[in-house]
N, C-alpha and C. Protein backbone atom coordinates (compact mmCIF):
# COMPACT_ATOMS: atom_id res chain seq x y z
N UNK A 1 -41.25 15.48 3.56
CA UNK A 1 -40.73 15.98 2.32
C UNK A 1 -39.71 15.00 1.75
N UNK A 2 -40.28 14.51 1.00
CA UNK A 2 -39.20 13.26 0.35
C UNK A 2 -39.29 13.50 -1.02
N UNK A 3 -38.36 13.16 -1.95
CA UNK A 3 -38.01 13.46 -3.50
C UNK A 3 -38.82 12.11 -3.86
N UNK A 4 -38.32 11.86 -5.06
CA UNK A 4 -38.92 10.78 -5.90
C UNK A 4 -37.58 9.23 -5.89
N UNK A 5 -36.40 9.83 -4.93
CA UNK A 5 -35.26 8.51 -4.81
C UNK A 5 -35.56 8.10 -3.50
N UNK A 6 -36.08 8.53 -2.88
CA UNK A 6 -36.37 7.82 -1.21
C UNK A 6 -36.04 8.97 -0.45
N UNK A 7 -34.74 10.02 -0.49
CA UNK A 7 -33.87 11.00 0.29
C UNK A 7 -34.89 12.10 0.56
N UNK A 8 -35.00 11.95 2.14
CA UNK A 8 -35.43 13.27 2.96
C UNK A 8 -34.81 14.88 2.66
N UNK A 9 -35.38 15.52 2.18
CA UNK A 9 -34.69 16.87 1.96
C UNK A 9 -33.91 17.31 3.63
N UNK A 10 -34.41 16.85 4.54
CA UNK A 10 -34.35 17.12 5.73
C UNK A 10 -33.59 15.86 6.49
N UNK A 11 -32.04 16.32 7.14
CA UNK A 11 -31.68 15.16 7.88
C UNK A 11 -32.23 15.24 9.16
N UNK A 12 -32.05 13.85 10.09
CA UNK A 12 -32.65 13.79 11.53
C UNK A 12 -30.96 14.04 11.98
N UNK A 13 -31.01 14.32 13.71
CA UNK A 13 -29.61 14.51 14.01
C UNK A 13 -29.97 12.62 14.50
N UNK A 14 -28.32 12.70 14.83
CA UNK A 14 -27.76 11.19 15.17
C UNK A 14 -28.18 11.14 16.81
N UNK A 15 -28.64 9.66 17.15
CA UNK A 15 -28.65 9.63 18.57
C UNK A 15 -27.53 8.90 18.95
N UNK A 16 -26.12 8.81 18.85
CA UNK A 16 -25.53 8.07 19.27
C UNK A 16 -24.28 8.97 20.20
N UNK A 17 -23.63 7.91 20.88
CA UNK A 17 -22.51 8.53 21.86
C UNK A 17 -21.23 9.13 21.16
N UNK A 18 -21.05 7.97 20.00
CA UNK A 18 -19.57 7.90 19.15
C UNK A 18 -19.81 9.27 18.35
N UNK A 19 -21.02 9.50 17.42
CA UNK A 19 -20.85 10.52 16.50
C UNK A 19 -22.23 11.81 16.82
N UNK A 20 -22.12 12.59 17.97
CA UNK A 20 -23.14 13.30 18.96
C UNK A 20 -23.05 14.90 17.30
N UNK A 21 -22.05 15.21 16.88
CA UNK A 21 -22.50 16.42 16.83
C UNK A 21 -22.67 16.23 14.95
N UNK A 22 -23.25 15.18 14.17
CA UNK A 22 -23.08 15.12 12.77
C UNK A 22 -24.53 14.70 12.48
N UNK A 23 -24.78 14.96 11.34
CA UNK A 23 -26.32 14.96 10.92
C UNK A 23 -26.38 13.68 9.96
N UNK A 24 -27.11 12.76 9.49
CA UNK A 24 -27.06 11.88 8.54
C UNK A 24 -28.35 11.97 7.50
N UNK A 25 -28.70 11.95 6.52
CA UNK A 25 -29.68 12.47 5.88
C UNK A 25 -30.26 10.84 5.85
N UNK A 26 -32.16 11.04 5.78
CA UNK A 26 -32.70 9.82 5.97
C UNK A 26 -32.79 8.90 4.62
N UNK A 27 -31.81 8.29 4.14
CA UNK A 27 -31.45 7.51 3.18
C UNK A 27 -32.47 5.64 3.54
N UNK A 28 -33.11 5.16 2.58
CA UNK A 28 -33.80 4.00 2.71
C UNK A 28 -32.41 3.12 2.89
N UNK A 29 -32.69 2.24 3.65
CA UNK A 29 -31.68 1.40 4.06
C UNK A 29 -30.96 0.15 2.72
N UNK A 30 -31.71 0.33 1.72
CA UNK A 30 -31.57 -0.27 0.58
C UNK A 30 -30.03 0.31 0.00
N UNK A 31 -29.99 1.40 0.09
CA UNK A 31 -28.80 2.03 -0.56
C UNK A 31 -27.60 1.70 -0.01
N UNK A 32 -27.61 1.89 1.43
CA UNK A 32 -26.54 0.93 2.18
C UNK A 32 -25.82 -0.71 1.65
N UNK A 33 -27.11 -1.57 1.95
CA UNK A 33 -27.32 -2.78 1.15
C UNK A 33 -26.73 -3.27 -0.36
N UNK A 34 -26.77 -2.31 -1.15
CA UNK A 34 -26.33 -2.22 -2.46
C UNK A 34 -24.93 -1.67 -2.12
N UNK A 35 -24.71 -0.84 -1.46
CA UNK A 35 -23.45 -0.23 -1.44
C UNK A 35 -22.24 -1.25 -1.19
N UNK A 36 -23.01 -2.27 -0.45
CA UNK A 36 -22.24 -3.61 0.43
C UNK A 36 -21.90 -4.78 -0.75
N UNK A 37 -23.13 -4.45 -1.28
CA UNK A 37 -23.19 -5.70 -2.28
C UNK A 37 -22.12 -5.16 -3.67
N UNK A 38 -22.16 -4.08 -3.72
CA UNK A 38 -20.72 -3.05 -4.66
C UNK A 38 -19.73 -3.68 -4.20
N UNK A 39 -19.36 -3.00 -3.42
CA UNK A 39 -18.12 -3.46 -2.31
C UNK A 39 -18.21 -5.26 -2.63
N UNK A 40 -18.96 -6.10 -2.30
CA UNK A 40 -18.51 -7.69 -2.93
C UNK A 40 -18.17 -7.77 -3.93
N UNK A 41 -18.81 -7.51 -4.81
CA UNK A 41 -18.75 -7.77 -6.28
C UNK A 41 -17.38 -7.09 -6.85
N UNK A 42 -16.52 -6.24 -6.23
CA UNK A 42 -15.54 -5.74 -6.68
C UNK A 42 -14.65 -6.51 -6.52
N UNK A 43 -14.27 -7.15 -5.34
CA UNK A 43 -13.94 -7.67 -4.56
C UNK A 43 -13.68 -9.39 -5.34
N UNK A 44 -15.18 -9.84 -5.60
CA UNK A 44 -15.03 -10.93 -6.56
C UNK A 44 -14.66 -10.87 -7.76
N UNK A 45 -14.80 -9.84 -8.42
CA UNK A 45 -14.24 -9.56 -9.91
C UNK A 45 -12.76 -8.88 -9.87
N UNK A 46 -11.79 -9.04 -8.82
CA UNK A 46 -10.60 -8.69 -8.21
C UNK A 46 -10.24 -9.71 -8.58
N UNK A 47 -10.48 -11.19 -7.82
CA UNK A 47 -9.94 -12.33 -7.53
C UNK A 47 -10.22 -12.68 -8.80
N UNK A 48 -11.10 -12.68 -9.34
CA UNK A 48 -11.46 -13.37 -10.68
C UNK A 48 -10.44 -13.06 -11.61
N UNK A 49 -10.15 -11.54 -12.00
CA UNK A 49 -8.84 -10.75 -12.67
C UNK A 49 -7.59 -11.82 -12.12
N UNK A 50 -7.24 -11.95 -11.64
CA UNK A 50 -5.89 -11.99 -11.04
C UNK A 50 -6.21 -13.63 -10.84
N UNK A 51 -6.93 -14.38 -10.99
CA UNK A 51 -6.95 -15.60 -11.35
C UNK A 51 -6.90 -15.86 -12.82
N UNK A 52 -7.40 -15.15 -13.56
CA UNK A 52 -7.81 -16.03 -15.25
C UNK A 52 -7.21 -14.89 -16.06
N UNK A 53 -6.88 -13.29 -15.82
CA UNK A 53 -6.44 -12.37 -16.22
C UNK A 53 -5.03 -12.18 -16.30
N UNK A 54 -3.99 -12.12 -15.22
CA UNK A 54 -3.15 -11.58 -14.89
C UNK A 54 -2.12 -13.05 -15.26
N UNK A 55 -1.20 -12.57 -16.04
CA UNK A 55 0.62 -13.42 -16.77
C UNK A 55 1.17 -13.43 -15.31
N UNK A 56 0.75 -14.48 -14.85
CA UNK A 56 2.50 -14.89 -13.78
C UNK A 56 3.58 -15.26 -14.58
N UNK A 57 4.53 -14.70 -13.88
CA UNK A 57 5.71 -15.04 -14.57
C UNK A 57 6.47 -16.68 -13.77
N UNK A 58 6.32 -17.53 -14.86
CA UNK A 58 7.40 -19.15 -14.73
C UNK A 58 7.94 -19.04 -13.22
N UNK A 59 8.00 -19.95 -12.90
CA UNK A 59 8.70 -20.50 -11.72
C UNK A 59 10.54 -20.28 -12.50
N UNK A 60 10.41 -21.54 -13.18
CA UNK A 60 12.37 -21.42 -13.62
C UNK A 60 12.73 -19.76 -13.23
N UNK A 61 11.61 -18.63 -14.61
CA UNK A 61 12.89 -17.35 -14.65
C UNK A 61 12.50 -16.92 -13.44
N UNK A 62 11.54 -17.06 -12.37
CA UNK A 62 11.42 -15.77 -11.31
C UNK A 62 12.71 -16.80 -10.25
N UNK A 63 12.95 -17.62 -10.43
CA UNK A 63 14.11 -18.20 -9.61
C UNK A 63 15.74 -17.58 -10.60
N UNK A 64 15.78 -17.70 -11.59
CA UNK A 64 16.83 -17.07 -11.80
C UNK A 64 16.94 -15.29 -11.96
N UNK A 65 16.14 -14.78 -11.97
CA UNK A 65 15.88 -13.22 -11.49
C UNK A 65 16.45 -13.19 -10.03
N UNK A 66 15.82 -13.95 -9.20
CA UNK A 66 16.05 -13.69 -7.74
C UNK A 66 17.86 -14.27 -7.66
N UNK A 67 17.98 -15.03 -8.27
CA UNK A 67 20.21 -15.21 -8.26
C UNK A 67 19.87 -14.04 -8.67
N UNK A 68 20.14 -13.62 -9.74
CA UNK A 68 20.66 -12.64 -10.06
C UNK A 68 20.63 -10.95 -9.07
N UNK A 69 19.48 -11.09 -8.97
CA UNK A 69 19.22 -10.11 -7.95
C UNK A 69 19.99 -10.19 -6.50
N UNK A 70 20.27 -11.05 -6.14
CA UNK A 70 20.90 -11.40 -4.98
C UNK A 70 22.95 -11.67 -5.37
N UNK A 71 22.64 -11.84 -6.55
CA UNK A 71 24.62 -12.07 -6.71
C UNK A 71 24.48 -10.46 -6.87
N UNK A 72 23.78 -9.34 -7.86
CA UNK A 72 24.20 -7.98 -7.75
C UNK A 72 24.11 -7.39 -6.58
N UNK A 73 23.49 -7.79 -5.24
CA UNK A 73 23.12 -7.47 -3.89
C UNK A 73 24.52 -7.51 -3.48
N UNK A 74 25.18 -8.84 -3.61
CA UNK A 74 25.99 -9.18 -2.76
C UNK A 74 27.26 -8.21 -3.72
N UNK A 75 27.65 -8.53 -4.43
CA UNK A 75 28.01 -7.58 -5.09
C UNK A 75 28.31 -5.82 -4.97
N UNK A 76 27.12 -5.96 -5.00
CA UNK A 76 27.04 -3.68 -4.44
C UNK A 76 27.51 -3.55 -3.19
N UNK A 77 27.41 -4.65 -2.28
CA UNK A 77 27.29 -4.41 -0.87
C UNK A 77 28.81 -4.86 -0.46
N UNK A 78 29.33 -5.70 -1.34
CA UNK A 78 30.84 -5.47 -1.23
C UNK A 78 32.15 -4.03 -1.55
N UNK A 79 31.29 -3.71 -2.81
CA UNK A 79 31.87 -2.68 -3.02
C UNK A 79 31.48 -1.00 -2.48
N UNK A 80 30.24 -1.42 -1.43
CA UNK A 80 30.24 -0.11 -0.56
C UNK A 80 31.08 -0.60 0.77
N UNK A 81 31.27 -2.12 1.15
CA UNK A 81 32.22 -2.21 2.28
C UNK A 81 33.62 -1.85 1.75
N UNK A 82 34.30 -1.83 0.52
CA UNK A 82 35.40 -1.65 0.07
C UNK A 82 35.45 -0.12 0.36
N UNK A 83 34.30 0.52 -0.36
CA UNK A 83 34.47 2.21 -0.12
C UNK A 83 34.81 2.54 1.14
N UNK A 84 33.97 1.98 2.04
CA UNK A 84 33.59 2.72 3.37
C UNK A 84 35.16 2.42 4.22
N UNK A 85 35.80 1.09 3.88
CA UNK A 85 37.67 1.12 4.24
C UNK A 85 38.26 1.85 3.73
N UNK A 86 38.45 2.12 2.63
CA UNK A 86 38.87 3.22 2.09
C UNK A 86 38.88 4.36 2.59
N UNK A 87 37.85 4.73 1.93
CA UNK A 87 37.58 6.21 2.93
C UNK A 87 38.13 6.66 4.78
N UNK A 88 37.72 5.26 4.99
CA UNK A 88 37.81 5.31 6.70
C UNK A 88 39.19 5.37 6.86
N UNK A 89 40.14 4.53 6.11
CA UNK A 89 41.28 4.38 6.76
C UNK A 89 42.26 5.80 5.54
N UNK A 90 41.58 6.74 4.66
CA UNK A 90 41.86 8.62 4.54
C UNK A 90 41.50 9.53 5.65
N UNK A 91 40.23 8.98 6.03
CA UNK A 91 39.93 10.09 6.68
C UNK A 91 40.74 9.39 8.17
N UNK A 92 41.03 8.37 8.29
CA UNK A 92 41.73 8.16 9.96
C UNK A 92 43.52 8.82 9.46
N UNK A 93 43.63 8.68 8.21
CA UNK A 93 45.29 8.86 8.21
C UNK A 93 45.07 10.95 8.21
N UNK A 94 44.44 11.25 7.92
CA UNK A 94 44.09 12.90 7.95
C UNK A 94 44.34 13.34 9.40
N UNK A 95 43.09 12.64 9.82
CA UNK A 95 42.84 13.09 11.13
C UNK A 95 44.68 12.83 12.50
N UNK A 96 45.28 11.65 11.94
CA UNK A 96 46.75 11.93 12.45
C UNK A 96 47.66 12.55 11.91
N UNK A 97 47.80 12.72 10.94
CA UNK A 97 48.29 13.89 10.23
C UNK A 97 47.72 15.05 10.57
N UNK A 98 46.77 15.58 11.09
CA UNK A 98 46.34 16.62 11.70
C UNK A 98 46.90 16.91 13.24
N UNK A 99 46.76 15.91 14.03
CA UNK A 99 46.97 15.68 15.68
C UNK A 99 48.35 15.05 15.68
N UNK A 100 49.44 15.19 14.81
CA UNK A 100 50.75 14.70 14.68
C UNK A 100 51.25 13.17 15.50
């Protein structure tokens, strides 16, 4: 009993060790094949995009983005070490002011 696309109305069970209790319907091995050849072609028209498609951005500004990004780094990260003294040396003067 086969349709008019190749597909068995009827699957066979699997003989294998890895997948014992799943059914696979009897598909012509062509469809696989194409499915593979999908899968390339996406794959090549990926690389193709992102070769002739896709705006990189300049060497010069992505080097001055990254200073910048890195002086506001250094930056934030000073003024959470400033907080965190702060704070530390309230909450240490509390805590003796508490324990006299």
């Amino acid at each position: 009993m086969s349709n008019k696309n190749g597909f068995s109305s009827v699957g066979r069970a699997l003989v294998s060790k890895t997948r014992c209790r799943e059914f696979e319907p009897l598909n012509p091995c062509s469809l696989k094949v194409s499915q593979m050849a999908a899968i390339i072609n996406y794959i090549k028209d990926s690389f193709e995009e992102l070769k002739n498609n896709v705006t990189w951005t300049p060497r010069a500004e992505l080097q001055q983005s990254a200073v910048v990004v890195l002086v506001f780094s250094i930056l934030f990260s000073l003024a959470i070490w400033g907080a965190d003294t702060v704070l530390s040396g309230v909450v240490q003067a509390y805590f003796n002011l508490i324990n006299g």
